[in-house]
C-alpha atoms as a PDB file:
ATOM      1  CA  UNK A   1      92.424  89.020  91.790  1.00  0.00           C
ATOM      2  CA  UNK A   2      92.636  87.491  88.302  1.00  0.00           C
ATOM      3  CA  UNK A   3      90.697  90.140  86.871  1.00  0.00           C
ATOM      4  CA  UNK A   4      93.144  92.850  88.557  1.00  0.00           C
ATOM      5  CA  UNK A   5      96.236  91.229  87.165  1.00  0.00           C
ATOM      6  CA  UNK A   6      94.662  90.870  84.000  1.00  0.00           C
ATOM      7  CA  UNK A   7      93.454  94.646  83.754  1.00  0.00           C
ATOM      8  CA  UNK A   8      97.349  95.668  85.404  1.00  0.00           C
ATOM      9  CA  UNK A   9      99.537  93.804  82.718  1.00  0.00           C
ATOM     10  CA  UNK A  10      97.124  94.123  79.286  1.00  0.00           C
ATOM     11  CA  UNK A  11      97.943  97.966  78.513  1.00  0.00           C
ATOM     12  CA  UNK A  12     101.679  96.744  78.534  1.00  0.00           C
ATOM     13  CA  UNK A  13     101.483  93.900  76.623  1.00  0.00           C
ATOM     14  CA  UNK A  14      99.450  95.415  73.822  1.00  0.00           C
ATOM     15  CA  UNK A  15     102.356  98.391  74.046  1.00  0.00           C
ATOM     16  CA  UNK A  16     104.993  96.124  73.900  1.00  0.00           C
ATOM     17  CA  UNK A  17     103.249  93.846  71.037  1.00  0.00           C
ATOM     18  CA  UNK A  18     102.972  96.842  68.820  1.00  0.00           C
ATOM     19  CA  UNK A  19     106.190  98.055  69.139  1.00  0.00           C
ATOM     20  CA  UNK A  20     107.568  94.333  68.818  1.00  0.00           C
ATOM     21  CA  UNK A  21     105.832  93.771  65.423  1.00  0.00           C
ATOM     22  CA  UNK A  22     106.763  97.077  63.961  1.00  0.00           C
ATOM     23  CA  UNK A  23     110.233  95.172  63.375  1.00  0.00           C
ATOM     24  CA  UNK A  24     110.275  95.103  59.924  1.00  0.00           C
ATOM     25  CA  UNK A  25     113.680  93.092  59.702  1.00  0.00           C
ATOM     26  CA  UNK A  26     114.532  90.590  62.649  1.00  0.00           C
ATOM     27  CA  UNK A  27     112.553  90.228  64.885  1.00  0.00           C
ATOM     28  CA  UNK A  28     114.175  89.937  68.601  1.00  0.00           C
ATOM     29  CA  UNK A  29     114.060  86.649  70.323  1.00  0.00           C
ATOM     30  CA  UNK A  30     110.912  86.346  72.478  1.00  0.00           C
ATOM     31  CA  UNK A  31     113.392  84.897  75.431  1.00  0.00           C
ATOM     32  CA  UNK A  32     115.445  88.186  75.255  1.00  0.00           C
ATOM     33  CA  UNK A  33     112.440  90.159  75.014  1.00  0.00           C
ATOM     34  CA  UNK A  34     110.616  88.635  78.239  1.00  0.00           C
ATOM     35  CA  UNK A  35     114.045  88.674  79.979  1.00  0.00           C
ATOM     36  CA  UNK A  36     114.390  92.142  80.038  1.00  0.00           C
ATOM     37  CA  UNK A  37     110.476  93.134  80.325  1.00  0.00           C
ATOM     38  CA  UNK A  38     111.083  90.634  83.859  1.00  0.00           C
ATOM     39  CA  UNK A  39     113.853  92.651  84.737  1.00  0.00           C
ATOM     40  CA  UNK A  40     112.037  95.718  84.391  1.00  0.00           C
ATOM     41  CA  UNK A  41     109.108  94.694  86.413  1.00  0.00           C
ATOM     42  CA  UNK A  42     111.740  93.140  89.259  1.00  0.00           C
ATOM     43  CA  UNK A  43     112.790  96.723  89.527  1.00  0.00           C
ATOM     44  CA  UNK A  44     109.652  98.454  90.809  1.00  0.00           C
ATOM     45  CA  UNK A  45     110.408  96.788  94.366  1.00  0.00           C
ATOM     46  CA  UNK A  46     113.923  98.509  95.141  1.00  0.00           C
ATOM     47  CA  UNK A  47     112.463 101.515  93.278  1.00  0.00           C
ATOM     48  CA  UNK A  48     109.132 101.684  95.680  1.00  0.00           C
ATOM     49  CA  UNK A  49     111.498 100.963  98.599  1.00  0.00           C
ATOM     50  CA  UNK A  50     113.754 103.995  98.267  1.00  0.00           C
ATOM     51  CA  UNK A  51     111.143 106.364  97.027  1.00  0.00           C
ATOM     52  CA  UNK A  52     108.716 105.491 100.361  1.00  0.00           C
ATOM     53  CA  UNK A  53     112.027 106.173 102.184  1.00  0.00           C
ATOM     54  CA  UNK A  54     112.571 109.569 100.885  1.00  0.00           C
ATOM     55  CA  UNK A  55     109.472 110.629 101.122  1.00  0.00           C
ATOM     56  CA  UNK A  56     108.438 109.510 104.822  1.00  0.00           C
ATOM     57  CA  UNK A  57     111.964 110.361 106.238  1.00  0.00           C
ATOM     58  CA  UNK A  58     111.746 114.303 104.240  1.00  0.00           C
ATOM     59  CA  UNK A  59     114.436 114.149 102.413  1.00  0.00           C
ATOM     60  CA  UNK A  60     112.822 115.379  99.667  1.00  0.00           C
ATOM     61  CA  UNK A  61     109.660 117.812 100.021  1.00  0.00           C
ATOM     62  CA  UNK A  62     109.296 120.361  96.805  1.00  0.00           C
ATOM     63  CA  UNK A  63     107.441 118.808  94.021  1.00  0.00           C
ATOM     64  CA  UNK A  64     110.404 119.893  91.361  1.00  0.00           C
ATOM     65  CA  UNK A  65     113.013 117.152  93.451  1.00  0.00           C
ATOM     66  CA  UNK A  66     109.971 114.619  93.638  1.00  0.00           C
ATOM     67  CA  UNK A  67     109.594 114.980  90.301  1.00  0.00           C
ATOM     68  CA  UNK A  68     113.083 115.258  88.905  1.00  0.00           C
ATOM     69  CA  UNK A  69     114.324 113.304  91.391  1.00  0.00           C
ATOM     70  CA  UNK A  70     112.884 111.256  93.373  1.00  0.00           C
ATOM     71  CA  UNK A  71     110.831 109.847  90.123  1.00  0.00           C
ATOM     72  CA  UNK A  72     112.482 111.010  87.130  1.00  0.00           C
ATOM     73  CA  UNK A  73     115.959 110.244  87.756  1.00  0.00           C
ATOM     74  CA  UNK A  74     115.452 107.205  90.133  1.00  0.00           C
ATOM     75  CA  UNK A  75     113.396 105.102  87.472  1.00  0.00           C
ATOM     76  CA  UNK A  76     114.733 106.512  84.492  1.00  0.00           C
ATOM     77  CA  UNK A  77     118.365 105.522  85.619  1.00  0.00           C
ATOM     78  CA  UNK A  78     117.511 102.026  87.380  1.00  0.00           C
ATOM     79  CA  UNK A  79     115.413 101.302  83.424  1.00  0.00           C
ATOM     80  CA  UNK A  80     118.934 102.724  81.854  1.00  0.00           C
ATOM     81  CA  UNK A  81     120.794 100.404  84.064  1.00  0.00           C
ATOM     82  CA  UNK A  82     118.889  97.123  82.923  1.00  0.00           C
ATOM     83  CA  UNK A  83     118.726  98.225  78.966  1.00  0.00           C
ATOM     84  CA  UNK A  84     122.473  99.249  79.088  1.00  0.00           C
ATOM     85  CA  UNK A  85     123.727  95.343  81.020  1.00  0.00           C
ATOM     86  CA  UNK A  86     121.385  93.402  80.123  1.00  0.00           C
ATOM     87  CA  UNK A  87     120.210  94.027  76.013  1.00  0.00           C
ATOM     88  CA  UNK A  88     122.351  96.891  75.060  1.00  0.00           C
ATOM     89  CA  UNK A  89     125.710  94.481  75.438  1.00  0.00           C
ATOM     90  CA  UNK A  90     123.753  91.509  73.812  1.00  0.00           C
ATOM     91  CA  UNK A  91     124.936  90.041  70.831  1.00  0.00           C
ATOM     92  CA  UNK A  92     121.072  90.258  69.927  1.00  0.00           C
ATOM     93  CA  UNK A  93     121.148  93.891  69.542  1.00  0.00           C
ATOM     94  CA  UNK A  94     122.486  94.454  66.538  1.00  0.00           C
ATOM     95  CA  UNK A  95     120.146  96.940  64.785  1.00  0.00           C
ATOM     96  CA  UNK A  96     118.948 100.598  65.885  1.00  0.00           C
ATOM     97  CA  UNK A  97     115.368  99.837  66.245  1.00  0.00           C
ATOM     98  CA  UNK A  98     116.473  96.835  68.649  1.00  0.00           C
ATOM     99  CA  UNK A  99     116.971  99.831  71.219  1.00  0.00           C
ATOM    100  CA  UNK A 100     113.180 100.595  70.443  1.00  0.00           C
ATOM    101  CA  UNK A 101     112.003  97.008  71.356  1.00  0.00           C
ATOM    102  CA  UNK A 102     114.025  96.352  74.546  1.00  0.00           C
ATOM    103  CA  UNK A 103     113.294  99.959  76.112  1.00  0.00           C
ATOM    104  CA  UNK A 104     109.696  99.806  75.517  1.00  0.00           C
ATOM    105  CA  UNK A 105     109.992  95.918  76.898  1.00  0.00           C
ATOM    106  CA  UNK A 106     112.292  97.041  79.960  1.00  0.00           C
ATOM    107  CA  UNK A 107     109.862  99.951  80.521  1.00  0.00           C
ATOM    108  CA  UNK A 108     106.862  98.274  80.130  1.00  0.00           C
ATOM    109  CA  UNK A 109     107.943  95.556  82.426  1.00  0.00           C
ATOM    110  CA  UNK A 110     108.495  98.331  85.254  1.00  0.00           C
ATOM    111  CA  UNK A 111     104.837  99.892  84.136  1.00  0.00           C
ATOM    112  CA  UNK A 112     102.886  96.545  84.372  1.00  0.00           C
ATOM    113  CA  UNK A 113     103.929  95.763  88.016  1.00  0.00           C
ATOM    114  CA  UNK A 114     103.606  99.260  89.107  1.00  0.00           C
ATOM    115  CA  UNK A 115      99.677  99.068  87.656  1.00  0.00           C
ATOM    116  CA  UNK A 116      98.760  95.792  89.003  1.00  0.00           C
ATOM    117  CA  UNK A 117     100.418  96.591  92.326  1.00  0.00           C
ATOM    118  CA  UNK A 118      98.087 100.530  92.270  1.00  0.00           C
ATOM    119  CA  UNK A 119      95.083  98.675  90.937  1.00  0.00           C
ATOM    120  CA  UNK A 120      95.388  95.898  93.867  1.00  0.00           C
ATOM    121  CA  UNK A 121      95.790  99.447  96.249  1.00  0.00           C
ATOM    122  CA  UNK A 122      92.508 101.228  94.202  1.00  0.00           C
ATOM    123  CA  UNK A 123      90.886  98.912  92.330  1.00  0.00           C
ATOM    124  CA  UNK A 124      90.203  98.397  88.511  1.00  0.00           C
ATOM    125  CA  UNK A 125      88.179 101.728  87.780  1.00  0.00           C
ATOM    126  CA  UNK A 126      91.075 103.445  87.467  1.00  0.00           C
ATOM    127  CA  UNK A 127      92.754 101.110  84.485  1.00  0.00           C
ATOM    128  CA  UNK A 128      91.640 103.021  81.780  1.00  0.00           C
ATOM    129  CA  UNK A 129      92.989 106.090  83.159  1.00  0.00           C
ATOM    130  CA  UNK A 130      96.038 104.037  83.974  1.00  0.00           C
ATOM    131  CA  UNK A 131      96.665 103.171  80.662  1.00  0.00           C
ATOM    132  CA  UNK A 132      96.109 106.183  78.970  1.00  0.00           C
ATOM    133  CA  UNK A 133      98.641 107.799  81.096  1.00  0.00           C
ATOM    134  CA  UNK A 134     101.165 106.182  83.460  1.00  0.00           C
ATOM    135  CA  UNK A 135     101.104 102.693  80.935  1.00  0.00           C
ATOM    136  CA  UNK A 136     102.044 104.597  78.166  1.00  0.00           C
ATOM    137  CA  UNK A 137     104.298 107.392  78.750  1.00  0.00           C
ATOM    138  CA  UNK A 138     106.100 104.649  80.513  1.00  0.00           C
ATOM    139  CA  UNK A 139     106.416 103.324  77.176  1.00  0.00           C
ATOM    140  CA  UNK A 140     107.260 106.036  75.256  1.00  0.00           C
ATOM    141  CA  UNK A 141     110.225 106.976  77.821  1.00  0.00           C
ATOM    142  CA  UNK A 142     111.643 103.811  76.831  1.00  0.00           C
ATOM    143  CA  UNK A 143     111.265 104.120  73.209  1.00  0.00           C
ATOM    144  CA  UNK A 144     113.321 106.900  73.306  1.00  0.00           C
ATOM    145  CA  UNK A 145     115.621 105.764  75.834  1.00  0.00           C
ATOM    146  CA  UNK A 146     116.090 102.869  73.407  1.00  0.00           C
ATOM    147  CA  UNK A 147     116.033 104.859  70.403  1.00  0.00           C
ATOM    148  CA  UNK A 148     119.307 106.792  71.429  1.00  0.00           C
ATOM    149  CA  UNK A 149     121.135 103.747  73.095  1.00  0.00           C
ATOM    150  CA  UNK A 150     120.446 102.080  69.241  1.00  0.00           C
ATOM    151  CA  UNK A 151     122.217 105.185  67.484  1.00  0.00           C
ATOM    152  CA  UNK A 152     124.759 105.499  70.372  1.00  0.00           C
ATOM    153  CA  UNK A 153     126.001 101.253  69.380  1.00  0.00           C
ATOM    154  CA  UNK A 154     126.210 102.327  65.617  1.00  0.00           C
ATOM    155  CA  UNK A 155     127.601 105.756  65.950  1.00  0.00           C
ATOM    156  CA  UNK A 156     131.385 107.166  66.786  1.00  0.00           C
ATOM    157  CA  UNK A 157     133.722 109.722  68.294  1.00  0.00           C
ATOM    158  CA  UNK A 158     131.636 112.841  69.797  1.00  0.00           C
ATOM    159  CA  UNK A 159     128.467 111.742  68.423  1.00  0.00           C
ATOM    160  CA  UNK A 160     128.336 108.549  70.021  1.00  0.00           C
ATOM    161  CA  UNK A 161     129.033 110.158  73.518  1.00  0.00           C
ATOM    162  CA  UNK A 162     126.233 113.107  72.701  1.00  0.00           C
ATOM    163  CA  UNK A 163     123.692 110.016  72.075  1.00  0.00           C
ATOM    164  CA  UNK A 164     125.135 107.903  75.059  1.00  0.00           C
ATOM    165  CA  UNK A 165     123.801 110.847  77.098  1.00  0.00           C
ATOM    166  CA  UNK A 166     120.896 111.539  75.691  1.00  0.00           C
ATOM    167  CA  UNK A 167     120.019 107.657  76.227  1.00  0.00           C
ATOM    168  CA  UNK A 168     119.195 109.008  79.465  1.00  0.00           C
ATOM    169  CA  UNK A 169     119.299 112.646  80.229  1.00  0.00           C
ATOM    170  CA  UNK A 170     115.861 113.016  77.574  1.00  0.00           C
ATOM    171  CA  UNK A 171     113.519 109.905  79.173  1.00  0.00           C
ATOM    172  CA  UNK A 172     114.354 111.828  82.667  1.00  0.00           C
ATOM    173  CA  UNK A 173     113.705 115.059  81.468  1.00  0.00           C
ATOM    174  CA  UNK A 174     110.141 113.712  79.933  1.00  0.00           C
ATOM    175  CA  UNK A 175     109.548 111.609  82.728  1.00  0.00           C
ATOM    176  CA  UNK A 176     110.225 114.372  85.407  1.00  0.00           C
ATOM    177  CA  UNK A 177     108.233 116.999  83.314  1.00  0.00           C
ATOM    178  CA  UNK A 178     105.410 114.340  82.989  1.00  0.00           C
ATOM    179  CA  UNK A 179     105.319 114.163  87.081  1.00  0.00           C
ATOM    180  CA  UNK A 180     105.704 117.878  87.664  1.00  0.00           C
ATOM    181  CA  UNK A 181     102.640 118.642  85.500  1.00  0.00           C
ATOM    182  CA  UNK A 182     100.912 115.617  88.008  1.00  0.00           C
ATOM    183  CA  UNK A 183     102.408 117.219  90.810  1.00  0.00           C
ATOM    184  CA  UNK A 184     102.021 120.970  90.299  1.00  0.00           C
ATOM    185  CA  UNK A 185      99.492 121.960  88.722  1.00  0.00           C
ATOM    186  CA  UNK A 186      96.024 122.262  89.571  1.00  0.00           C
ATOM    187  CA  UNK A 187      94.084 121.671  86.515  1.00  0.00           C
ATOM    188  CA  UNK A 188      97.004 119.284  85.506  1.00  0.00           C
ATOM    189  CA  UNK A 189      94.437 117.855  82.441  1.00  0.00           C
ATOM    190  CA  UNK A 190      94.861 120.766  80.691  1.00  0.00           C
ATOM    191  CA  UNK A 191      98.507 120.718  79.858  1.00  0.00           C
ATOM    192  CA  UNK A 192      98.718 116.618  80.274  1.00  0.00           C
ATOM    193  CA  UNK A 193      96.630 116.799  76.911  1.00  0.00           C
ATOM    194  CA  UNK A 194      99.230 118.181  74.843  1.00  0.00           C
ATOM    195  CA  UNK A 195     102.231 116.935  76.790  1.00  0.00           C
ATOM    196  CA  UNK A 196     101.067 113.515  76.248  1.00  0.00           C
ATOM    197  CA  UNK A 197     100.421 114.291  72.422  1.00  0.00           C
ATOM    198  CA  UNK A 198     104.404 115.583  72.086  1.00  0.00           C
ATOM    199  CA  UNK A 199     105.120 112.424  73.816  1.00  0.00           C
ATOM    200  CA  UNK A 200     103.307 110.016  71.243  1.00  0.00           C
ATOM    201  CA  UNK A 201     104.804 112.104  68.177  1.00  0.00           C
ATOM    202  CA  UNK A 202     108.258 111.901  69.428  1.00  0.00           C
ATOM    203  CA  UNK A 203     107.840 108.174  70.829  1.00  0.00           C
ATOM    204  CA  UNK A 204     106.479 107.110  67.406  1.00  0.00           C
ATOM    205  CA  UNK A 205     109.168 109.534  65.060  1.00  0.00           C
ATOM    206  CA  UNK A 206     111.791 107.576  66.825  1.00  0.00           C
ATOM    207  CA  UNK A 207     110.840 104.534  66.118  1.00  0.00           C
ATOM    208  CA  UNK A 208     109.760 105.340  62.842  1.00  0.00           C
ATOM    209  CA  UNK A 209     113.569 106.790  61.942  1.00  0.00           C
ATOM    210  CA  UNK A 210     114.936 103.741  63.705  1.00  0.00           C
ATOM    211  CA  UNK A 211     113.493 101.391  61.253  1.00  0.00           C
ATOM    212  CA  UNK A 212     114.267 103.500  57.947  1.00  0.00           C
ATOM    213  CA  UNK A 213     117.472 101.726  58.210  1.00  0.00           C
ATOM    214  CA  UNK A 214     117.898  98.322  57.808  1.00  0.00           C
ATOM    215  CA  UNK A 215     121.431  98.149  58.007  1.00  0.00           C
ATOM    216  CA  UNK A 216     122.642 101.093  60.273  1.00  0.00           C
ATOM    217  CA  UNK A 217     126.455  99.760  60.739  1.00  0.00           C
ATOM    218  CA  UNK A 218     126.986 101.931  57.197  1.00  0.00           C
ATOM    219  CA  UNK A 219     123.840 104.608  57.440  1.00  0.00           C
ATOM    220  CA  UNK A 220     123.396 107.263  60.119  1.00  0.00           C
ATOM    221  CA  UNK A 221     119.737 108.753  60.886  1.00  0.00           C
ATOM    222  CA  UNK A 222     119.639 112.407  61.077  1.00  0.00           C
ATOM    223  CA  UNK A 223     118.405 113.595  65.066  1.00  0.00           C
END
């Protein structure tokens, strides 16, 4: 059991530890940063709950809405929720790349329970392969979720409310692509391969603009 829940949370800690110490500035308060990686793992149980409900009543049925939908959507929005209430408003979060470290922390959070609780179901052969894929495009989601809510709190007018949406229209767009590929496709490896290489060189460009500026109150990144 101790070996499962080991193998289930590692991937995500070792995510969330990298993009934690890439903060070149100020680092975020451990307390704030285990708050919201708690909150993110709390959500897997409502999440679970609705999605066995829509799938065992019908409601949904064509790959594109489980994928879109039913995942996408659902656990993009619920990991949107939690960054925009509970760090986003934070007197914490006062620097773009903050946005990095609390959506990889809220997403990871929501990764970590969902592997120990599939590893638990399957067993711990299938880590590896859990943390190459589901771990860490969970990860990168919220990097980029994060990434735009950071330049949405330092931005104005138009271009604050293009970024606000972005915050969450591009992890569900990834995230539902991601799925569809899963769900679709029969030699699904094929295209994972380079969908999962985009992922990591957008993921890691984000972050990597976010922490050009130190002081992002008086500079703006260019998208």
């Amino acid at each position: 059991m101790l070996g499962i829940i080991t193998a289930g949370i590692a991937p995500g800690v070792a995510l969330l530890s990298y993009f934690y110490l890439k903060d070149q500035y100020e680092a975020e308060p451990i307390s704030m940063v285990f708050r919201t990686f708690v909150f993110g793992a709390i959500l897997v149980f409502p999440i679970m709950f609705i999605q066995y409900v829509l799938t065992e009543e019908g409601i949904v049925q064509s790959n594109l809405l489980k994928s879109f939908l039913v995942s996408g959507l659902l656990e993009e929005f619920f990991k949107w929720f939690i960054l925009f209430f509970v760090a986003y408003k934070h007197v914490e979060f006062d620097e773009i790349y903050d946005g990095i470290v609390y959506g990889a922390s809220v997403s990871l959070g929501f990764a970590s329970a969902e592997n120990i609780l599939y590893l638990f179901a399957h067993g711990v052969d299938v880590a590896f392969g859990r943390a190459l894929l589901p771990v860490s495009s969970h990860a990168l989601f919220g990097v980029i979720m994060g990434y735009y809510l950071g330049k949405t709190k330092f931005s104005l007018g138009n271009t604050r409310k293009r970024l606000f949406s972005y915050s969450l229209f591009v992890p569900f767009l990834l995230h539902g692509s991601y799925n569809f590929i899963i769900y679709s496709i029969e030699k699904w490896v094929i295209f994972m391969v380079p969908f999962m290489i985009f992922l990591w060189w957008l993921g890691l460009r984000k972050a990597r603009l976010a922490r050009i500026v130190q002081n992002p109150s008086v500079k703006q990144l260019s998208q």
